[in-house]
Protein backbone atom coordinates (compact mmCIF):
# COMPACT_ATOMS: atom_id res chain seq x y z
CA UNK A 1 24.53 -7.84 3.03
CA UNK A 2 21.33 -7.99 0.91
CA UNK A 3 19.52 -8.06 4.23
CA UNK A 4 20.95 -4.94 5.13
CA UNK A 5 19.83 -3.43 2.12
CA UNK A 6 16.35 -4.62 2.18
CA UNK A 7 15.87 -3.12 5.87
CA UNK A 8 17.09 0.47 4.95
CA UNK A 9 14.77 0.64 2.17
CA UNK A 10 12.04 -0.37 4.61
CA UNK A 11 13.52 1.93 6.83
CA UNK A 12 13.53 4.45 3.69
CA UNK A 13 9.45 3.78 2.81
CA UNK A 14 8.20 4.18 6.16
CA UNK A 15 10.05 7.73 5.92
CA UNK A 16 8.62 8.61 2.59
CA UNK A 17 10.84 7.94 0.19
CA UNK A 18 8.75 6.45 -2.32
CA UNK A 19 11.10 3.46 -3.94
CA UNK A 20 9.42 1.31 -6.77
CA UNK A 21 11.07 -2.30 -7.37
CA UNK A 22 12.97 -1.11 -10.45
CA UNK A 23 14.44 1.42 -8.11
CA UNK A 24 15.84 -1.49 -5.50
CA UNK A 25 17.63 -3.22 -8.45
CA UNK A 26 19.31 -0.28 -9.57
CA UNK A 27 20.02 0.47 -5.93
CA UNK A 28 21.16 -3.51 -5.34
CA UNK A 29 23.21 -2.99 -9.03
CA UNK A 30 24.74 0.20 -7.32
CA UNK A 31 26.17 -1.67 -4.17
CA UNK A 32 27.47 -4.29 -6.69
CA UNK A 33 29.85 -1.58 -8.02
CA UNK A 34 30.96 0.39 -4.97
CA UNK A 35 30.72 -1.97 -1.68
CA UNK A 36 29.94 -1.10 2.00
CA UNK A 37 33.69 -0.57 2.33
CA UNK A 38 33.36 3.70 2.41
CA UNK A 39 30.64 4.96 3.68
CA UNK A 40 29.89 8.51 2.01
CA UNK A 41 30.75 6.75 -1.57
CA UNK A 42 27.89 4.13 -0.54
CA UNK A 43 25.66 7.23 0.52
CA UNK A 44 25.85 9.15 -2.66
CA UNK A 45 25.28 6.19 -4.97
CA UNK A 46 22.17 5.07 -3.33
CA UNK A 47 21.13 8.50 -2.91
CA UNK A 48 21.81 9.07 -6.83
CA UNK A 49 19.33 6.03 -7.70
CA UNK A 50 16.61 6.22 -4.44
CA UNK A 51 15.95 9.94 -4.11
CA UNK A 52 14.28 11.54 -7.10
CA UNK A 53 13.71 15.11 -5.52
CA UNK A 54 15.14 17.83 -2.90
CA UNK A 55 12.51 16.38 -0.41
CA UNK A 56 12.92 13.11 -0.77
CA UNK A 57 17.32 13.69 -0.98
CA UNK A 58 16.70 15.07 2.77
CA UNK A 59 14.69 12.25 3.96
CA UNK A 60 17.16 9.76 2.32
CA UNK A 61 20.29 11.52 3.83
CA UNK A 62 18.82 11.79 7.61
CA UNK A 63 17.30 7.76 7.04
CA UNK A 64 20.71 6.91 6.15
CA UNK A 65 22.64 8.37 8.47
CA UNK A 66 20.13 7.53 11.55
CA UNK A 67 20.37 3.72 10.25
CA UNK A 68 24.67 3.72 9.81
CA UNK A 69 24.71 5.65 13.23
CA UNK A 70 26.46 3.55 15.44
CA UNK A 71 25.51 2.06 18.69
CA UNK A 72 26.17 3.11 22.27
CA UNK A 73 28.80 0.21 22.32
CA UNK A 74 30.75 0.68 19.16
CA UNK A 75 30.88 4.46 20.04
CA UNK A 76 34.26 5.48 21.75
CA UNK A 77 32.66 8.65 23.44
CA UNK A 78 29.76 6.81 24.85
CA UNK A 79 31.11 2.89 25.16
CA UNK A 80 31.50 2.14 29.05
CA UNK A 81 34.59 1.73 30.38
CA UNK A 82 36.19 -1.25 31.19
CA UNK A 83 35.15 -2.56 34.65
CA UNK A 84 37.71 -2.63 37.69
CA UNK A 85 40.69 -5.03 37.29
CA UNK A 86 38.18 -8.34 37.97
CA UNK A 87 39.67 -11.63 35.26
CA UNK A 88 37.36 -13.65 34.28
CA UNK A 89 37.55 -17.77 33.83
CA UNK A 90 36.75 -20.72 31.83
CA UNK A 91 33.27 -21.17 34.19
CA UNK A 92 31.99 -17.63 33.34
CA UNK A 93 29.68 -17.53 30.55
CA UNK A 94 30.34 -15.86 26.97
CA UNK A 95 28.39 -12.75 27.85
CA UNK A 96 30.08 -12.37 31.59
CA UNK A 97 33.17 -12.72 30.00
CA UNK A 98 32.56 -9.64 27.42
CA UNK A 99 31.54 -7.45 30.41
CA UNK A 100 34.29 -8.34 32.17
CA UNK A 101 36.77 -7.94 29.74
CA UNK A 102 35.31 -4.81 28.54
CA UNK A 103 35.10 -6.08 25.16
CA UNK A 104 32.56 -3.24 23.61
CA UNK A 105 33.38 -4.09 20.13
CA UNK A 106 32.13 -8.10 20.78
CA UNK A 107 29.40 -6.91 22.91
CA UNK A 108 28.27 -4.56 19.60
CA UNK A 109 28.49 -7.55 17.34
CA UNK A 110 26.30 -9.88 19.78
CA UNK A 111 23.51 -6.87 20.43
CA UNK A 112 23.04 -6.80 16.39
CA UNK A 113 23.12 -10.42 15.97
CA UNK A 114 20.68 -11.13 18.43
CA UNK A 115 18.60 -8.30 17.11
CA UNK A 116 18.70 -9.49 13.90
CA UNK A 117 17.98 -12.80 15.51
CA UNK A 118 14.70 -11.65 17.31
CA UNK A 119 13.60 -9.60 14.21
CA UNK A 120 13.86 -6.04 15.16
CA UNK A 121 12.52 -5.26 12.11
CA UNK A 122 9.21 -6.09 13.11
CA UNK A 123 8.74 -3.41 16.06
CA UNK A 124 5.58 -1.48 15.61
CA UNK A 125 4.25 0.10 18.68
CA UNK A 126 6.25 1.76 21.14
CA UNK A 127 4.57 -0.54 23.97
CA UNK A 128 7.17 -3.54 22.08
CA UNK A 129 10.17 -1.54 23.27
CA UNK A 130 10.92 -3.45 26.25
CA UNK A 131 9.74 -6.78 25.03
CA UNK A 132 12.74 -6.62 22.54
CA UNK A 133 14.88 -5.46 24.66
CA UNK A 134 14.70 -8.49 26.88
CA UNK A 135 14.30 -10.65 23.69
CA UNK A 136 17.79 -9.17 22.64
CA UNK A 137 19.54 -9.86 25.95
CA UNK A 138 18.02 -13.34 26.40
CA UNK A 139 19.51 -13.88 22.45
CA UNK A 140 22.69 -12.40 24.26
CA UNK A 141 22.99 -14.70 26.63
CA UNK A 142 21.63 -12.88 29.38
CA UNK A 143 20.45 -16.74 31.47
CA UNK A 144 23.92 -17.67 31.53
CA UNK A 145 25.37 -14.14 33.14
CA UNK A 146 22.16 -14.19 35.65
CA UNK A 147 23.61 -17.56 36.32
CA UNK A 148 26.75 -16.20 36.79
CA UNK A 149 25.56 -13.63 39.47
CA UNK A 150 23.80 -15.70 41.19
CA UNK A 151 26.64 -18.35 41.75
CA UNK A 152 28.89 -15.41 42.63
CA UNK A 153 26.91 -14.25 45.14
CA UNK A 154 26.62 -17.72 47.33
CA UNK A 155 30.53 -17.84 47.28
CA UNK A 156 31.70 -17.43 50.80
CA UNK A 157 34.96 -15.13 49.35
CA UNK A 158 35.31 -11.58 48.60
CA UNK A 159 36.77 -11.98 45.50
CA UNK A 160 33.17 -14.20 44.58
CA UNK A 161 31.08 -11.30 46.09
CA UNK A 162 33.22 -8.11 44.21
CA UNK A 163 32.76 -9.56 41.15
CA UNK A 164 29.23 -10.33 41.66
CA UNK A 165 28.66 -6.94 42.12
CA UNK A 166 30.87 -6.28 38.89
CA UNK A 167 28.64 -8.36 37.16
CA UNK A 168 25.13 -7.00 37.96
CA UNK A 169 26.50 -3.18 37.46
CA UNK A 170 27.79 -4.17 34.40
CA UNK A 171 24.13 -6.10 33.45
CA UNK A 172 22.61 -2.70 34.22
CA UNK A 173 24.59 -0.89 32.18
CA UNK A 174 24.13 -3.62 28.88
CA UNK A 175 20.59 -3.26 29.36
CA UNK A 176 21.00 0.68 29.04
CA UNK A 177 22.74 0.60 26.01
CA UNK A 178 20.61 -2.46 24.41
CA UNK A 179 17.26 0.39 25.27
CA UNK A 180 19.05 3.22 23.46
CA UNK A 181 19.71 0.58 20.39
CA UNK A 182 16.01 -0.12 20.53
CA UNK A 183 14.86 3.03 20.67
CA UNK A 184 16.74 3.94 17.61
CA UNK A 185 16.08 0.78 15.53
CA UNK A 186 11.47 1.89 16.45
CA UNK A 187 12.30 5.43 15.34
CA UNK A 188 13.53 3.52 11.86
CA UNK A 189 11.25 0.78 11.26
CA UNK A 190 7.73 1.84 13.29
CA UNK A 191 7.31 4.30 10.68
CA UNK A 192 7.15 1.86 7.96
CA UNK A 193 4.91 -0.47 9.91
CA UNK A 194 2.28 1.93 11.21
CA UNK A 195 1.72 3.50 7.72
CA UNK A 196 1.55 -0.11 6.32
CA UNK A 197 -0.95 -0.98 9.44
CA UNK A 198 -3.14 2.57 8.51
CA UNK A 199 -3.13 1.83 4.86
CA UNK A 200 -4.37 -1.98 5.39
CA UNK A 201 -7.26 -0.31 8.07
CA UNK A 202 -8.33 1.97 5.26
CA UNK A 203 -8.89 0.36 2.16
CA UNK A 204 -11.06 -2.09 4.76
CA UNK A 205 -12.84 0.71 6.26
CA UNK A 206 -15.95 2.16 4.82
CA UNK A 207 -16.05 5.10 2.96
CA UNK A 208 -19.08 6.78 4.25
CA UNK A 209 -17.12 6.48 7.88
CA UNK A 210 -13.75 8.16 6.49
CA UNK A 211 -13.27 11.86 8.13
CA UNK A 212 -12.04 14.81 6.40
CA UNK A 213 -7.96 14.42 7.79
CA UNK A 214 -7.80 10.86 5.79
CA UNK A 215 -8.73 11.91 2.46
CA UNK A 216 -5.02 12.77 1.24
CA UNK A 217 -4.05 9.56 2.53
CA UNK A 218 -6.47 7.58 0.88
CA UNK A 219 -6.11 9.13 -2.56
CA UNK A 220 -2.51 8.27 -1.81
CA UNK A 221 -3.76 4.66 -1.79
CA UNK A 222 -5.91 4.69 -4.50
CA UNK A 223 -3.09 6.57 -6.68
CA UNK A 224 -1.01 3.36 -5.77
CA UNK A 225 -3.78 0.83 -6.34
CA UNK A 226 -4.25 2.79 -10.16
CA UNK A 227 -1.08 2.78 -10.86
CA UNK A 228 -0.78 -0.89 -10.07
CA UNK A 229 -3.73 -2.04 -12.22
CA UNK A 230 -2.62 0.19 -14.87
CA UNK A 231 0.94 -1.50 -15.07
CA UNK A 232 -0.91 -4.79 -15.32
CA UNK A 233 -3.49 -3.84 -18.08
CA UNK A 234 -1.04 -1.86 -20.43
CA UNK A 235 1.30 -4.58 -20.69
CA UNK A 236 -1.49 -6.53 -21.63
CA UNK A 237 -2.72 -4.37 -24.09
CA UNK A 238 1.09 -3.87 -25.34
CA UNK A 239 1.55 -7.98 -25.63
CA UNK A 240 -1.87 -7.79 -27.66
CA UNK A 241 -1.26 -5.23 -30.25
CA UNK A 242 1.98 -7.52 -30.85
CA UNK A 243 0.33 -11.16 -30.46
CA UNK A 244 2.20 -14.00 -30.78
CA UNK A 245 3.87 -15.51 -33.83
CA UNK A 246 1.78 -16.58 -36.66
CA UNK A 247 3.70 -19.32 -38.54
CA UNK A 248 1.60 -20.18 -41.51
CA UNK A 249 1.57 -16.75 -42.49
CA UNK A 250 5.59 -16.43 -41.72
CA UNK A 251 6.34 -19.21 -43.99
CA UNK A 252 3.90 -18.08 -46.40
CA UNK A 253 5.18 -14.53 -46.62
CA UNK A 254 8.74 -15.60 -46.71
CA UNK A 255 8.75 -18.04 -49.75
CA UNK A 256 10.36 -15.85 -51.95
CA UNK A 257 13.12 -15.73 -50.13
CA UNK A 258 14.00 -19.55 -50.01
CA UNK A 259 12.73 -20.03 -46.23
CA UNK A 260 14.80 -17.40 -44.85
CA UNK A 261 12.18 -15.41 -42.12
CA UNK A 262 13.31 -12.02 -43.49
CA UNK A 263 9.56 -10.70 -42.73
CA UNK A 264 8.08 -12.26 -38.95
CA UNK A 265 3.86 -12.04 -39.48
CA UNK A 266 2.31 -11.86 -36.00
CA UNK A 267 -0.66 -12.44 -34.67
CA UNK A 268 -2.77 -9.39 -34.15
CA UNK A 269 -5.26 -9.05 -31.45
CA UNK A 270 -8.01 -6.20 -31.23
CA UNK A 271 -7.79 -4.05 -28.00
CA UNK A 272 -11.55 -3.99 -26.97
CA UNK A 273 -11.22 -1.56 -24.22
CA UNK A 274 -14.65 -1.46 -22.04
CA UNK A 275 -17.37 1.73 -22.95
CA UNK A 276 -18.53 2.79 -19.24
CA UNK A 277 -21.42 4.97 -18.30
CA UNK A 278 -21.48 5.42 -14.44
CA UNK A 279 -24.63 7.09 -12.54
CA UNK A 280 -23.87 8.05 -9.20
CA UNK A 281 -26.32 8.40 -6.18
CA UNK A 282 -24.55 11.85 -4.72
CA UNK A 283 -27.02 12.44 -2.18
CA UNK A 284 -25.96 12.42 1.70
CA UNK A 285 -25.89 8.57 2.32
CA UNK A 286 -23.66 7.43 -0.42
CA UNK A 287 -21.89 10.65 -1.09
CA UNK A 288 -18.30 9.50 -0.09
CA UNK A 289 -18.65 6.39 -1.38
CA UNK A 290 -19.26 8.21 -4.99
CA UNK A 291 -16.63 10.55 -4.61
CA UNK A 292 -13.80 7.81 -4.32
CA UNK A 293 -15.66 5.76 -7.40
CA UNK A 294 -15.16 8.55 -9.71
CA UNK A 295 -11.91 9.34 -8.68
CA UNK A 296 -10.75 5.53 -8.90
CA UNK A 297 -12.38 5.26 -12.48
CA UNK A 298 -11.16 8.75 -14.14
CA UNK A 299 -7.52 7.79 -12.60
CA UNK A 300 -7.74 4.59 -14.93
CA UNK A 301 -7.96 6.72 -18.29
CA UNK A 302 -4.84 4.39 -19.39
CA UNK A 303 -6.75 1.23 -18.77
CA UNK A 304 -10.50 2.81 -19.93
CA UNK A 305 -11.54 4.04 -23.59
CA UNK A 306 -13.98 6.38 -22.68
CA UNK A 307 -16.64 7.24 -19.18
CA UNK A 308 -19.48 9.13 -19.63
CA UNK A 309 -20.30 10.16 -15.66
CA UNK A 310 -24.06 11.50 -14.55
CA UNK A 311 -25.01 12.27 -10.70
CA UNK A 312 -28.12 12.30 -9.40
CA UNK A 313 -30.42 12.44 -6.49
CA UNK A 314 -33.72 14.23 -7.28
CA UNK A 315 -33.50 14.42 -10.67
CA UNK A 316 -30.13 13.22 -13.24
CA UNK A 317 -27.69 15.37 -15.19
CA UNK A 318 -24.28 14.30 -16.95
CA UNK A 319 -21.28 15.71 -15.80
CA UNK A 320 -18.63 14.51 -18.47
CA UNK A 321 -18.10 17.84 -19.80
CA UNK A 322 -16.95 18.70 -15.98
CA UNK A 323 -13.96 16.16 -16.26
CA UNK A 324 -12.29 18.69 -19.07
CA UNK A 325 -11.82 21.79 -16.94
CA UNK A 326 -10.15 20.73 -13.90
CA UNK A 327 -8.50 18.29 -12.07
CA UNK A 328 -10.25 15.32 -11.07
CA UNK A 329 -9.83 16.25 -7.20
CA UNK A 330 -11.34 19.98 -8.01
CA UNK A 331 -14.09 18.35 -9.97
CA UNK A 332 -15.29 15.90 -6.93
CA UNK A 333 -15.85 19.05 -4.87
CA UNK A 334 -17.77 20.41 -7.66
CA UNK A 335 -19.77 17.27 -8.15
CA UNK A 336 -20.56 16.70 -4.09
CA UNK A 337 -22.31 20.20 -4.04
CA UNK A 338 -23.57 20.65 -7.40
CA UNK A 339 -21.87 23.28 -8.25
CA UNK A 340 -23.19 25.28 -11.64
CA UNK A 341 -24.29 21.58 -12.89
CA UNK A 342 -28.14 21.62 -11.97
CA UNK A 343 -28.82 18.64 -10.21
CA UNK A 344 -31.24 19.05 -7.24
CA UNK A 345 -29.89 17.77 -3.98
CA UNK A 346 -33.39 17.35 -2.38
CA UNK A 347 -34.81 14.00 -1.85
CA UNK A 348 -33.40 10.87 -3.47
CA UNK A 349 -35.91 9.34 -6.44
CA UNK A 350 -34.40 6.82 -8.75
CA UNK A 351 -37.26 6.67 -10.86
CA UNK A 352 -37.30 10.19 -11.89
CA UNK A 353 -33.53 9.80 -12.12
CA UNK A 354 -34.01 6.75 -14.56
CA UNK A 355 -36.42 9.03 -16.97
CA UNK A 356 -33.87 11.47 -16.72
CA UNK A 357 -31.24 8.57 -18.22
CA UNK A 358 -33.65 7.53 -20.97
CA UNK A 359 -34.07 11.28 -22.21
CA UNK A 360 -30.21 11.62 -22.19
CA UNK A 361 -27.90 8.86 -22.73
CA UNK A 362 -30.23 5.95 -23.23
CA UNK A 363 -29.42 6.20 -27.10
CA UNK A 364 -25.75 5.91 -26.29
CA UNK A 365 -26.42 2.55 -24.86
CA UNK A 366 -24.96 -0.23 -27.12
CA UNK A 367 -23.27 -3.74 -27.05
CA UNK A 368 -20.32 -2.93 -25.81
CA UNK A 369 -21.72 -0.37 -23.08
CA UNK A 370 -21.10 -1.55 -19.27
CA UNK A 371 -23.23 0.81 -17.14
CA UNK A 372 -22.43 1.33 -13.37
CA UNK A 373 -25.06 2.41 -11.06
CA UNK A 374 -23.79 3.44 -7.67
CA UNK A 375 -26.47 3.99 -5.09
CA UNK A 376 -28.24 2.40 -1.58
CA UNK A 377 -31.57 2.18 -4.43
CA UNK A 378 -33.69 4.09 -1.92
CA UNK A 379 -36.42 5.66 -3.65
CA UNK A 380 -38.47 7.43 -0.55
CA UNK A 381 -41.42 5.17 -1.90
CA UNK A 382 -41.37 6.81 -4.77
CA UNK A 383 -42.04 4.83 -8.77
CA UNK A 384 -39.18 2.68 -9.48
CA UNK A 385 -39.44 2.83 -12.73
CA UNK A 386 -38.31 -1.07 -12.71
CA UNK A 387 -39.24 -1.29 -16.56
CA UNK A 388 -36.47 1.15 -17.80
CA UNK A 389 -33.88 -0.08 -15.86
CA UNK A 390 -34.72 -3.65 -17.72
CA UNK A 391 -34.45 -1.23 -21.03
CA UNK A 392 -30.91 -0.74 -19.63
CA UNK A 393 -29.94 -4.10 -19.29
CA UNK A 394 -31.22 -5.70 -22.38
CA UNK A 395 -29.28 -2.73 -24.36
CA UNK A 396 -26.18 -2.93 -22.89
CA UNK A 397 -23.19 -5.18 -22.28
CA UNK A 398 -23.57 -6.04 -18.67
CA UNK A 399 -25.65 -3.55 -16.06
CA UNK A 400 -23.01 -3.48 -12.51
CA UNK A 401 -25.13 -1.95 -9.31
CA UNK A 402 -22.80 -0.99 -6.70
CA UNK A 403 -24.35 -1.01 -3.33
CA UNK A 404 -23.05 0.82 -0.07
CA UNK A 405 -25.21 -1.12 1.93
CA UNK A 406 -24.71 -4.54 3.69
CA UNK A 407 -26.65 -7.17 1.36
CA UNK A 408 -28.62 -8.06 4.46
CA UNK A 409 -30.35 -3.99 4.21
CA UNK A 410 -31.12 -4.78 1.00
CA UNK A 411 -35.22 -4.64 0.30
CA UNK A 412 -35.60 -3.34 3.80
CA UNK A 413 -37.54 -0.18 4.61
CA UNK A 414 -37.95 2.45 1.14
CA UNK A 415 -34.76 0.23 -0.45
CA UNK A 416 -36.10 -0.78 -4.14
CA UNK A 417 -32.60 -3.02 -4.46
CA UNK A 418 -34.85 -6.45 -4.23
CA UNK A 419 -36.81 -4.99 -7.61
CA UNK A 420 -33.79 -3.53 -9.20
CA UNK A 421 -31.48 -6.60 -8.64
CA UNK A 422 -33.43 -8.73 -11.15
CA UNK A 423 -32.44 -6.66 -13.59
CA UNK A 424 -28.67 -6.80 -12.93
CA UNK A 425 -25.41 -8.48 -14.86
CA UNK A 426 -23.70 -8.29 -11.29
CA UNK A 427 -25.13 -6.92 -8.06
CA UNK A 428 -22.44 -6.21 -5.55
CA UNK A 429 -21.90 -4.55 -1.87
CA UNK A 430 -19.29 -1.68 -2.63
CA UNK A 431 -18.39 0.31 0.80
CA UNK A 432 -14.64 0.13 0.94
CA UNK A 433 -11.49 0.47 -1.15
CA UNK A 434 -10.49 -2.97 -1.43
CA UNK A 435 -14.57 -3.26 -2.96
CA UNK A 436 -13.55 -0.74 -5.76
CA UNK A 437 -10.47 -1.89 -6.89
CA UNK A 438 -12.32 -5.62 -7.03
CA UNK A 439 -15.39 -4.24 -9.15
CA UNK A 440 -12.34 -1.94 -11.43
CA UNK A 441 -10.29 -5.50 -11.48
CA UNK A 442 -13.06 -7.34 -12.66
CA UNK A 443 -14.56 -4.92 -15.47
CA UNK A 444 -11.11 -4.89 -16.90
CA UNK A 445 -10.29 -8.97 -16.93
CA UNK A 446 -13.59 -9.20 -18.81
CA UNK A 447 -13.54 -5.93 -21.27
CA UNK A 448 -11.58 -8.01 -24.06
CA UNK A 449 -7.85 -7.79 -22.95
């Protein structure tokens, strides 16, 4: 019965019930207590543990009643009735012998075996429909009542031919009901599959490419990927402000107390969480790309001490003070068209921006600094200004340059990335999702956790 519980809550997610794995057990926990025997008892106590708002109560109750419906067969006011007074014998096949018996309730039981047989589950585009419906009659048995018909139908008798005929009307009507099961089964699960299929298509697809009606949906999936590194980091940081048991200084402290570990001394670690300074390119090219970056870094303030943000394209201004006022989603609108902050959206030149740096945060470069640089480094043949960037590096921790570009544009045509590169901890193409959260991944594993 687990089984069934798993494919309602993937019947549940595709819906938009949002159910976290804590949720499940409490849900599995639930069933534990009150069975599958009565149905609105088993409704209201996975309801009480799954649905966490009006919205989401409505979506659970329609989900759950859609996916306890029952079937065309198992339904009294739509189940066919039985065929014409026609026996069946020992010859006939298992299926032939249902139909002709009129033995709904059996034929119910074989439809969801073979369906669970054949993975039903698994349906994503409507085009499947009728490739699992044939999959679920040939699990059926459908080759042995074809069989059936066809042996029927060379028998020189009337009885042979009548229930021939009884046969293939009855076939007809199986295959009806096994398409209405179907149908129902892709309005559960496609759901689930398609938005897994879209979210796997665009944390691969590149940012600068996105249009305007998959922006919610992406800071959906960065809000997941967040909250997913953030589990994984605090615990860390949690296990390290404990540490593990120090014995020598357990026994020591303990002496006076004849051995007895009245007073456990642990071993404390220092949380060294990473100092980041990000400057982001926001002119046309990479503008998208820098949007997502600072949303994706600002939602990690759990995992991240402190981020001092500056944008530039013809000349360089900070923008921490921004952060403060509004929301993080308010602020990237703000940020992509300059808004009050005095940065000049004219033509791109990283070597002004770089004097720019030195004037203004340069002295806030230390040790334990890691400064991000997210830009295509084209500089419209302008001065590099290669020598500060080196100033950069040799002051801070480690000196990341995120790249929108393919590798292979790098150093072609006004790019300045085959200069700047030299003077890089880690040099890195970063167009898509899945590119963030590996750069965000890898600057916390190496901040000191």
């Amino acid at each position: 019965m687990e089984e069934v519980l798993h494919n309602l809550m993937r019947a549940l997610r595709g819906s938009g019930v949002r159910i976290s794995v804590s949720e499940t057990m409490d849900a599995l926990e639930a069933v534990k207590l009150v069975g599958y025997g009565k149905r609105q008892v088993l409704r209201e106590a996975l309801g009480a543990t799954l649905a966490k708002s009006q919205y989401e109560k409505k979506l659970f109750e329609t989900c759950f009643n859609r996916y306890f419906s029952r079937d065309s067969l198992s339904d009294e006011e739509e189940a066919p009735s039985p065929p014409p007074e026609v026996e069946y014998d020992s010859e006939d096949a298992d299926l032939s012998q249902m139909l002709l018996s009129g033995d709904n309730a059996g034929l119910s039981m074989a439809m969801r075996a073979a369906a669970r047989q054949v993975e039903i589950t698994g349906i994503w585009f409507f085009t499947q429909k009728s490739l699992y419906v044939h999959r679920i009659l040939e699990a059926m048995g459908l080759e042995g009542l074809e069989g059936d018909i066809k042996r029927l139908s060379q028998g020189m008798t009337a009885h042979s031919q009548e229930k021939a005929g009884v046969l293939r009307e009855a076939r007809d009507r199986l295959a009806e009901h096994v398409r209405d099961f179907v149908e129902q089964q892709y309005t559960l699960f496609a759901g689930a599959a398609t938005e897994e299929m879209m979210e796997k298509y665009l944390r691969n697809m590149r940012l600068s490419n996105l249009e305007e009606r998959d922006f919610h949906r992406m800071r959906l999936i960065i809000q997941k990927m967040v909250k997913r590194l953030n589990d994984i980091y605090s615990r860390r940081k949690k296990r390290s402000r404990r540490g593990l048991l120090d014995v020598k200084r357990t026994i020591r402290q303990n002496l006076t107390y004849d051995g007895l570990l009245f007073e456990p001394q642990w071993k404390c670690k220092k949380v060294d969480r990473p100092d980041i300074m990000v400057l982001c390119d926001v002119s046309r090219s990479v503008q998208a790309v820098a949007r997502f970056m600072l949303l994706f870094l600002y939602s990690l303030n759990e995992a991240v001490a402190r981020i001092s943000s500056f944008i530039f394209c013809s000349n360089l201004v900070e923008v921490s003070h921004v952060f403060d006022g509004y929301e993080v989603e308010e602020v990237l609108v703000r940020l992509q068209r300059g808004i009050g902050l005095g940065v000049q959206l004219g033509r791109t030149d990283y070597g002004q921006a770089f004097q720019d740096f030195k004037e203004q945060g340069l002295d806030r470069v230390g040790n334990k600094t890691t400064v991000i640089i997210l830009g295509d480094a084209r500089n419209n043949y302008g001065d590099p200004e290669t020598g500060i960037l080196r100033l950069i590096y040799e002051r801070s921790r480690r000196l990341i340059w995120l790249n929108p570009e393919p590798s292979s544009f790098w150093g072609t045509g006004d790019s300045e990335m085959a200069a700047y590169r030299a003077h890089c901890s880690l040099a890195r193409e970063c167009s898509t999702v899945n590119h963030l959260e590996r750069v965000v991944d890898f600057l916390l594993k190496t901040g000191g956790y």
